[in-house]
C-alpha atoms as a PDB file:
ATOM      1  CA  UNK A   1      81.511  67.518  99.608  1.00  0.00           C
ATOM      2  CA  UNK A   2      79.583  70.355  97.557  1.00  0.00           C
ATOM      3  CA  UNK A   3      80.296  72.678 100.057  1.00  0.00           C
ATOM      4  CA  UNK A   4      84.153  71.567  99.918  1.00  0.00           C
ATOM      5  CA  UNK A   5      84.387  72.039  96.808  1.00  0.00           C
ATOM      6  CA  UNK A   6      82.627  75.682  96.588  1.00  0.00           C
ATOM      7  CA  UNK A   7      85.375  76.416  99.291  1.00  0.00           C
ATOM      8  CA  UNK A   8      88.020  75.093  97.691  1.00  0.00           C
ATOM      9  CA  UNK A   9      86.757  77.301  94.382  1.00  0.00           C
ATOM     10  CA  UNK A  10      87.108  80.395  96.740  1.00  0.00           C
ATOM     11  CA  UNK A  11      90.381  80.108  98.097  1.00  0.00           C
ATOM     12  CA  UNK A  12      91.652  79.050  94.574  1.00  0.00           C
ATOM     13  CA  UNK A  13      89.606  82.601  93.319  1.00  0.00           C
ATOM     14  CA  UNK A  14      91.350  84.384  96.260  1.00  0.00           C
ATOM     15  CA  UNK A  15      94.797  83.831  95.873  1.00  0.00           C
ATOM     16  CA  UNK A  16      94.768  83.437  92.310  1.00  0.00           C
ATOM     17  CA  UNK A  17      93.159  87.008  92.101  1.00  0.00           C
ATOM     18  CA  UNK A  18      95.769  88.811  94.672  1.00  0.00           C
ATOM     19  CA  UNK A  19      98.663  86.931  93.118  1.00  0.00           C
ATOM     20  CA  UNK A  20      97.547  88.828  89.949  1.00  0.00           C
ATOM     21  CA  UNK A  21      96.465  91.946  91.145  1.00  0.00           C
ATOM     22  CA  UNK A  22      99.763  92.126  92.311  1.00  0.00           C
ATOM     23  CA  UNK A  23     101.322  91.064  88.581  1.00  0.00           C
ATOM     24  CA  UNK A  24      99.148  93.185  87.068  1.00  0.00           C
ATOM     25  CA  UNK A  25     100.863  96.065  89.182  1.00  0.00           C
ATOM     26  CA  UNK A  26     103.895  95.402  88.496  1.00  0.00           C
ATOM     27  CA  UNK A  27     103.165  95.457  84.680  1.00  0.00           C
ATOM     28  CA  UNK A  28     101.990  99.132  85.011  1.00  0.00           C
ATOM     29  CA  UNK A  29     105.308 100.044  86.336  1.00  0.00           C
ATOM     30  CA  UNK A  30     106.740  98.931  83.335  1.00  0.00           C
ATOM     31  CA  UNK A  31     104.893 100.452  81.261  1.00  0.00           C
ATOM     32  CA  UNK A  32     106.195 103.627  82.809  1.00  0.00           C
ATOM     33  CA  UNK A  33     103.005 105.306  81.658  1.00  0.00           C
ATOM     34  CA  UNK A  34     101.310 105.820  85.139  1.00  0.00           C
ATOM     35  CA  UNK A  35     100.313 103.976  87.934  1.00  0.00           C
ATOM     36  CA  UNK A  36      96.873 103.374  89.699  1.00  0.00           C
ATOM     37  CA  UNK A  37      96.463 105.855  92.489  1.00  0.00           C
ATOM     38  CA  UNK A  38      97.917 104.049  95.890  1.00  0.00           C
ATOM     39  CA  UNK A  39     100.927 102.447  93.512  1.00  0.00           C
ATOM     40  CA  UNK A  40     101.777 106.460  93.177  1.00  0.00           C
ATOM     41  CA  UNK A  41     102.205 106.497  96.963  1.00  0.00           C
ATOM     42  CA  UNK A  42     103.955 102.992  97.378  1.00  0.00           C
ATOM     43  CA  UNK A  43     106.386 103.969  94.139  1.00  0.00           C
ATOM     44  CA  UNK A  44     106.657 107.449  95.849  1.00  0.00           C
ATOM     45  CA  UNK A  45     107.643 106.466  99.106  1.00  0.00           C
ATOM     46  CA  UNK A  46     110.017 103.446  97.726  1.00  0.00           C
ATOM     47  CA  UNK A  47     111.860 105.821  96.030  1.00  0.00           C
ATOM     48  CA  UNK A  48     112.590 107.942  99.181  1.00  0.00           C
ATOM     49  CA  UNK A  49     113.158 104.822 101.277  1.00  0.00           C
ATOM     50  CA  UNK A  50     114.943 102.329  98.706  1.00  0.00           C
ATOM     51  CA  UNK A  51     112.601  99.498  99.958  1.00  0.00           C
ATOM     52  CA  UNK A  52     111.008  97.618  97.130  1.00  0.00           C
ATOM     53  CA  UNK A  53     107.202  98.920  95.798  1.00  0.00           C
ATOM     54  CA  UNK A  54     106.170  95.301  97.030  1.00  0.00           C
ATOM     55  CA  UNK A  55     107.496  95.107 100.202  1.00  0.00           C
ATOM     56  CA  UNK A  56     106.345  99.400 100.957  1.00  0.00           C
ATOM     57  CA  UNK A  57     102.857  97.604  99.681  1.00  0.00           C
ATOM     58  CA  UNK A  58     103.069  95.096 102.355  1.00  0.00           C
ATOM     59  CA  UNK A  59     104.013  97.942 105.047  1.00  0.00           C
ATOM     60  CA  UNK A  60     101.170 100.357 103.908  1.00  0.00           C
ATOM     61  CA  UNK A  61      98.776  97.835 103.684  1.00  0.00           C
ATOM     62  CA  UNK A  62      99.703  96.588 106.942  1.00  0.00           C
ATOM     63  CA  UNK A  63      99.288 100.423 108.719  1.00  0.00           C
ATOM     64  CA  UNK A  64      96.427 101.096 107.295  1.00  0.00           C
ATOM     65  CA  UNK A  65      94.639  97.582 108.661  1.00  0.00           C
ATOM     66  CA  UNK A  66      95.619  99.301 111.899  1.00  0.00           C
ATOM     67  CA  UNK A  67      93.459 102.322 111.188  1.00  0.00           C
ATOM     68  CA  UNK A  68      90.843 100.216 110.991  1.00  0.00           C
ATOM     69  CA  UNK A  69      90.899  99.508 114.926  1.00  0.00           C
ATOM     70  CA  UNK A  70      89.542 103.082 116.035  1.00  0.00           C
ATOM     71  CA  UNK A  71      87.049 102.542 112.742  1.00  0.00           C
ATOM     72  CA  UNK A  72      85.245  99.445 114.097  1.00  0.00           C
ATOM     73  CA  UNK A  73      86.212  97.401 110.893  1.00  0.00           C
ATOM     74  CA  UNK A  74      86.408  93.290 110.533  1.00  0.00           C
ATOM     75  CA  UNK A  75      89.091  91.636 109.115  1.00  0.00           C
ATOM     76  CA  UNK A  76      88.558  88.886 106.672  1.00  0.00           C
ATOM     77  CA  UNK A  77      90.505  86.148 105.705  1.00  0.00           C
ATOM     78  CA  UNK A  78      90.978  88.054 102.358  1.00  0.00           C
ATOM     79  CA  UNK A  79      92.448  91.447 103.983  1.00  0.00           C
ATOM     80  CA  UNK A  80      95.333  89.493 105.434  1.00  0.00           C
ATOM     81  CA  UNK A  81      95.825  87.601 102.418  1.00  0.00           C
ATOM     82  CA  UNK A  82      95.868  90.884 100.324  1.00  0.00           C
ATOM     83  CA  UNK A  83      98.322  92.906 102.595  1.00  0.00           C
ATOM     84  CA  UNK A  84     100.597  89.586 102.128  1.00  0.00           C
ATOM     85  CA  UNK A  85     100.362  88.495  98.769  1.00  0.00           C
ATOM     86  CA  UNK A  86     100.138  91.503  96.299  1.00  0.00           C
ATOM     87  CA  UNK A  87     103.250  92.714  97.400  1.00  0.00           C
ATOM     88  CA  UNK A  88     105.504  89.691  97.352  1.00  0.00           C
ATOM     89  CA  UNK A  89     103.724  88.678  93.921  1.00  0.00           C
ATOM     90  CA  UNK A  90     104.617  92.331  92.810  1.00  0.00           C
ATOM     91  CA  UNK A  91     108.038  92.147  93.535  1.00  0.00           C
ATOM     92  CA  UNK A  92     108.285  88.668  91.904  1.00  0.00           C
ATOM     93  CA  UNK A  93     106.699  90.108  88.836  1.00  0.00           C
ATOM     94  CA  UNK A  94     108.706  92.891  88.463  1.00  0.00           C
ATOM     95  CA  UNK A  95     111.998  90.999  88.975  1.00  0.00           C
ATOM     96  CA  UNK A  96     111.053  88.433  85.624  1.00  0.00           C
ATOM     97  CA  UNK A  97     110.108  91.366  83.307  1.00  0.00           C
ATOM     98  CA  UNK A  98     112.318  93.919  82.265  1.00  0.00           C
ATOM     99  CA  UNK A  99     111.590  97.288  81.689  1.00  0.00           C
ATOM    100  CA  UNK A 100     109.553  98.212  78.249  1.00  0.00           C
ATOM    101  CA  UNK A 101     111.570 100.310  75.542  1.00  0.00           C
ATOM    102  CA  UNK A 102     109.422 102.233  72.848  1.00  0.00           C
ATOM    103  CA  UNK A 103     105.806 103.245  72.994  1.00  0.00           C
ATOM    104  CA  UNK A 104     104.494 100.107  71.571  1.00  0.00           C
ATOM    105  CA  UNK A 105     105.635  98.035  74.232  1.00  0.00           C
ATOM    106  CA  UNK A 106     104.700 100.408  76.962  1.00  0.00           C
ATOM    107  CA  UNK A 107     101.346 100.811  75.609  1.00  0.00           C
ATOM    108  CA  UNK A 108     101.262  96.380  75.439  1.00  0.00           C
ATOM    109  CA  UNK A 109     102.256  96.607  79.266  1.00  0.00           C
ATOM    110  CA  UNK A 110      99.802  99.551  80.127  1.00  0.00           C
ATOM    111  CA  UNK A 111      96.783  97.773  78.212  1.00  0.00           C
ATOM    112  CA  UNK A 112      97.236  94.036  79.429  1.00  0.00           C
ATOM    113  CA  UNK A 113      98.172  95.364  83.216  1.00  0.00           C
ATOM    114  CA  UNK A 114      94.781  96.971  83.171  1.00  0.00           C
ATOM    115  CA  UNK A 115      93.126  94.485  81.757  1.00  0.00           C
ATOM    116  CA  UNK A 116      94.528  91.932  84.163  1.00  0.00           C
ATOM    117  CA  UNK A 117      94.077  93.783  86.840  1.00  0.00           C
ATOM    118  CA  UNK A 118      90.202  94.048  86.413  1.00  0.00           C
ATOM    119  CA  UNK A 119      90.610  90.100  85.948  1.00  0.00           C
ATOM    120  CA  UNK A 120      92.249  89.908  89.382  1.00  0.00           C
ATOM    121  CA  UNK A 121      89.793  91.808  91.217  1.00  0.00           C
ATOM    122  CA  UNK A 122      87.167  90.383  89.527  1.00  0.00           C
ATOM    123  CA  UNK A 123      88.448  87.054  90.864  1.00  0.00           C
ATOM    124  CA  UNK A 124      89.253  87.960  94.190  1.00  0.00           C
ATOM    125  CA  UNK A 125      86.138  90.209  95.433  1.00  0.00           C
ATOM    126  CA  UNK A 126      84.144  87.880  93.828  1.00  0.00           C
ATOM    127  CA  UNK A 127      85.761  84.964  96.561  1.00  0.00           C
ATOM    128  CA  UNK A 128      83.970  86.762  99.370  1.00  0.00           C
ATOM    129  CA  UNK A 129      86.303  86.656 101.734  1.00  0.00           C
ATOM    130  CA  UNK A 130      86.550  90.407 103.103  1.00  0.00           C
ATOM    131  CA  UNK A 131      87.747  93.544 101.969  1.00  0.00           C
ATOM    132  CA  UNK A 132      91.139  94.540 101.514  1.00  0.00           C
ATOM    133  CA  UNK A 133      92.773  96.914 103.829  1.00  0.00           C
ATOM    134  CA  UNK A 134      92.198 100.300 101.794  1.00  0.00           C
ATOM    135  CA  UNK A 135      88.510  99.632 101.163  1.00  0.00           C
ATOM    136  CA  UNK A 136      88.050  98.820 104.675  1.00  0.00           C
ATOM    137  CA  UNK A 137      89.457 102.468 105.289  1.00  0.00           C
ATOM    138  CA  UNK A 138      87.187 104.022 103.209  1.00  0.00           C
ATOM    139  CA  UNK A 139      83.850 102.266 104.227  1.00  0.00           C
ATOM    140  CA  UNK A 140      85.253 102.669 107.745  1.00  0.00           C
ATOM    141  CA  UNK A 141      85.328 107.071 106.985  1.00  0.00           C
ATOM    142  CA  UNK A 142      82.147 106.452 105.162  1.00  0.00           C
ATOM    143  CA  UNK A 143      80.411 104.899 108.680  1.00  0.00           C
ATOM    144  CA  UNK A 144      82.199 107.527 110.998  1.00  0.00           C
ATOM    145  CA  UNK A 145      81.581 110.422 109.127  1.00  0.00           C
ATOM    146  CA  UNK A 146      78.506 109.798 107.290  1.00  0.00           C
ATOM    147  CA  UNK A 147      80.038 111.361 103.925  1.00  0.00           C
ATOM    148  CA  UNK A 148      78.700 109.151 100.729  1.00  0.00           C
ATOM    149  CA  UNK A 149      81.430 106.372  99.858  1.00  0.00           C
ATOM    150  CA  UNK A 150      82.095 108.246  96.630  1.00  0.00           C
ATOM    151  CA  UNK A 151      83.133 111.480  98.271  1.00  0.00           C
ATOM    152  CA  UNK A 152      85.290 109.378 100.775  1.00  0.00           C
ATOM    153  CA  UNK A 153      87.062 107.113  97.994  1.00  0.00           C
ATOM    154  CA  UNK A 154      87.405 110.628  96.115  1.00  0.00           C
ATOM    155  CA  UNK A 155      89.181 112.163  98.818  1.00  0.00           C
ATOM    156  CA  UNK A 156      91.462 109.370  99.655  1.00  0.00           C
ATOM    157  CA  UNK A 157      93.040 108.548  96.342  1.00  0.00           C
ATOM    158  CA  UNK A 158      93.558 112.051  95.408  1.00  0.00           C
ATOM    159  CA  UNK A 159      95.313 112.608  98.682  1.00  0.00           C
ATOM    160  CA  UNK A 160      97.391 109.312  97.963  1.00  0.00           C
ATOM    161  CA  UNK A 161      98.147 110.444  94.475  1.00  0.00           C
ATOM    162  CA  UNK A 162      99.007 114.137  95.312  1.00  0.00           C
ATOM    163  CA  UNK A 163     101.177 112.549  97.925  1.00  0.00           C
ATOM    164  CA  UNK A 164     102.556 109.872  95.916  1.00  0.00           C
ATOM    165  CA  UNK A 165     103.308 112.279  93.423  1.00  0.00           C
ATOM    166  CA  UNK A 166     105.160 114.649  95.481  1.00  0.00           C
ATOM    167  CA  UNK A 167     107.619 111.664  96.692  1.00  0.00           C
ATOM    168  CA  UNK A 168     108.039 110.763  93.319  1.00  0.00           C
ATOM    169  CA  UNK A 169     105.774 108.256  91.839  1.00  0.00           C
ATOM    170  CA  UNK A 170     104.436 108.217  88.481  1.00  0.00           C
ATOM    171  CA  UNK A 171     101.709 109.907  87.209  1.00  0.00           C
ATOM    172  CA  UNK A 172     100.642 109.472  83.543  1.00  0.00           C
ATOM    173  CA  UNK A 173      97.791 108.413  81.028  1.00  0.00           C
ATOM    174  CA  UNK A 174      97.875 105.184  82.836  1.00  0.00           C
ATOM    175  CA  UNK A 175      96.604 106.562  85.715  1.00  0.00           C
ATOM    176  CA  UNK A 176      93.675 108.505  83.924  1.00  0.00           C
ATOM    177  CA  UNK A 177      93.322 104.962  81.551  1.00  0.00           C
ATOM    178  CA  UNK A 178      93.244 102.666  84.992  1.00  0.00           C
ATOM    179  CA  UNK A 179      90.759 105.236  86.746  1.00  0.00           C
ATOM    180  CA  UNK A 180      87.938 105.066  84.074  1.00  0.00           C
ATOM    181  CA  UNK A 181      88.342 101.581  83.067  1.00  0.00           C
ATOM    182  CA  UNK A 182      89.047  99.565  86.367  1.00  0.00           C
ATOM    183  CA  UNK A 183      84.750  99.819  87.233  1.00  0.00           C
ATOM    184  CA  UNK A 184      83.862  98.700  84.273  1.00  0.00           C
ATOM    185  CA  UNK A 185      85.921  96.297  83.755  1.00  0.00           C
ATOM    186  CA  UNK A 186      85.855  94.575  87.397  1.00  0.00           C
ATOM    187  CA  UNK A 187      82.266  94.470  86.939  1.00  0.00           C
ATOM    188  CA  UNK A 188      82.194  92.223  83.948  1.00  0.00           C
ATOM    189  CA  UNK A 189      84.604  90.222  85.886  1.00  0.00           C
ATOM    190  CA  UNK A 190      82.678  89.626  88.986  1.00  0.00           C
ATOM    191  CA  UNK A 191      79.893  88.339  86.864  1.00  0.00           C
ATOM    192  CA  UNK A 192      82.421  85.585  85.196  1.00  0.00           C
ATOM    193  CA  UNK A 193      83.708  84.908  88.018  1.00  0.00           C
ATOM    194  CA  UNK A 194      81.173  84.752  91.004  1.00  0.00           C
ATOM    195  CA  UNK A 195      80.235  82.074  93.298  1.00  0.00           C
ATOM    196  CA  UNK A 196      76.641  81.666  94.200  1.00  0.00           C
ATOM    197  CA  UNK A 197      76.614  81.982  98.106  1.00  0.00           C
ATOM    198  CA  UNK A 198      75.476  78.678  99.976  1.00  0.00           C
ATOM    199  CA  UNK A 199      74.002  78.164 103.143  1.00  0.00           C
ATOM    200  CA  UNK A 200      77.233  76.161 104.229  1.00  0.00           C
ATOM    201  CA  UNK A 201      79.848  79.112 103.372  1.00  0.00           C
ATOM    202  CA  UNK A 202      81.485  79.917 106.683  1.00  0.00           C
ATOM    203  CA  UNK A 203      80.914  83.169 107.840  1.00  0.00           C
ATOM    204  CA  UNK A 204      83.777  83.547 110.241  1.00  0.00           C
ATOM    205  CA  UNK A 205      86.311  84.282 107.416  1.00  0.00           C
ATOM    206  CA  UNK A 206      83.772  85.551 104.780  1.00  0.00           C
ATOM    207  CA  UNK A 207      82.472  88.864 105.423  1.00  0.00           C
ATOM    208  CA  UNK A 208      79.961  90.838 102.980  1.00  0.00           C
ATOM    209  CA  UNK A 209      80.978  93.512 100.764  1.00  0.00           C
ATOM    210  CA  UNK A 210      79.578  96.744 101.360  1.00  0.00           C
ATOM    211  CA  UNK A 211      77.539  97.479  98.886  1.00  0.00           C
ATOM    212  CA  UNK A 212      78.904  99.939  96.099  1.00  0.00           C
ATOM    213  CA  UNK A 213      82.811  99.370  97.082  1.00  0.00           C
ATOM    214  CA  UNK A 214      85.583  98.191  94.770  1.00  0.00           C
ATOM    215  CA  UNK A 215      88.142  96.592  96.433  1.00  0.00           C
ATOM    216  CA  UNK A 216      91.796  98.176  96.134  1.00  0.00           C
ATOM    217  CA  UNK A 217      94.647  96.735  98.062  1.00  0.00           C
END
């Protein structure tokens, strides 16, 4: 029953944490003040295609889980659930809240979606149930290539922001704001919010996080 219940705390974490990761999203593009680096390349490419951010989220995160065949990497229950739920929660979010007029506002919606966003992945790496699909890219370069997970996670998100940028998306104080404060703040987080690993956890949908990687979806 202990073991149920430590479950049932996960999956709670899980989908609480994606449902607000992708909230907390959604509040940074009302904000209007910049966007964390792979919502530049979803915003960018909605904006060329018309689709919604959420459901170009969805799509992304979907082609990128299949770049993880050639690179060896294991699904978890979580990296299905996050190329799913952030962008339909997204979406949802951005369809209930307007957009901000005046600074004051913007900087309310820039502030809190940070702050909730650190919240969200606090809650859902700490879950342990796999990483999402763009931090499976990036330890997946890290193992083929040998170049330090830094350097790779470097790479990648300026060559999603450059591109995002190009198409369109946003590109502000926000994004400099999200960049320095997302560590420390999902750091705090996992320590609220983790779950002392048991012998009864199931491995077959929990899968460990490599060490030093944030997850992004």
């Amino acid at each position: 029953m202990f073991t149920r219940g430590r479950l049932a705390r996960r999956l709670v974490q899980l989908y609480a944490g994606l449902a607000l990761y992708g909230a907390s999203s959604a509040l940074l593009v009302r904000s209007g003040l910049g966007l964390e680096p792979w919502n530049v390349l979803h915003q960018g490419l909605a904006e060329r295609t018309g689709l919604p951010i959420g459901v170009v989220l969805t799509l992304v995160g979907a082609a990128v889980l299949l770049a993880w065949i050639p690179l060896r990497q294991r699904p978890g229950l979580g990296t299905i659930s996050n190329v799913l739920v952030i962008g339909l929660a997204m979406d949802t979010t951005l369809v209930l809240v307007p957009d901000a007029h005046g600074l004051t506002p913007r900087i309310t919606l820039l502030v809190g979606g940070i702050v909730l966003n650190g919240a969200a992945t606090g809650l859902y790496i700490a879950a342990r149930f796999g990483p999402g699909p763009r931090d499976g890219l990036m330890t997946g370069l890290h193992q083929l290539t040998g170049v330090s997970i830094r350097l790779v996670r470097t790479g990648i998100e300026l060559t999603v922001v450059a591109t995002g940028f190009a198409l369109g998306g946003t590109v502000g104080i926000g994004t400099l704001l999200y960049a320095l404060a997302i560590g420390p703040l999902a750091q705090v987080f996992l320590r609220v919010f983790a779950v002392p690993p048991a012998s009864g956890d199931s491995t077959a949908v929990a899968i460990a996080q490599p060490r030093g990687a944030i997850l992004r979806p």
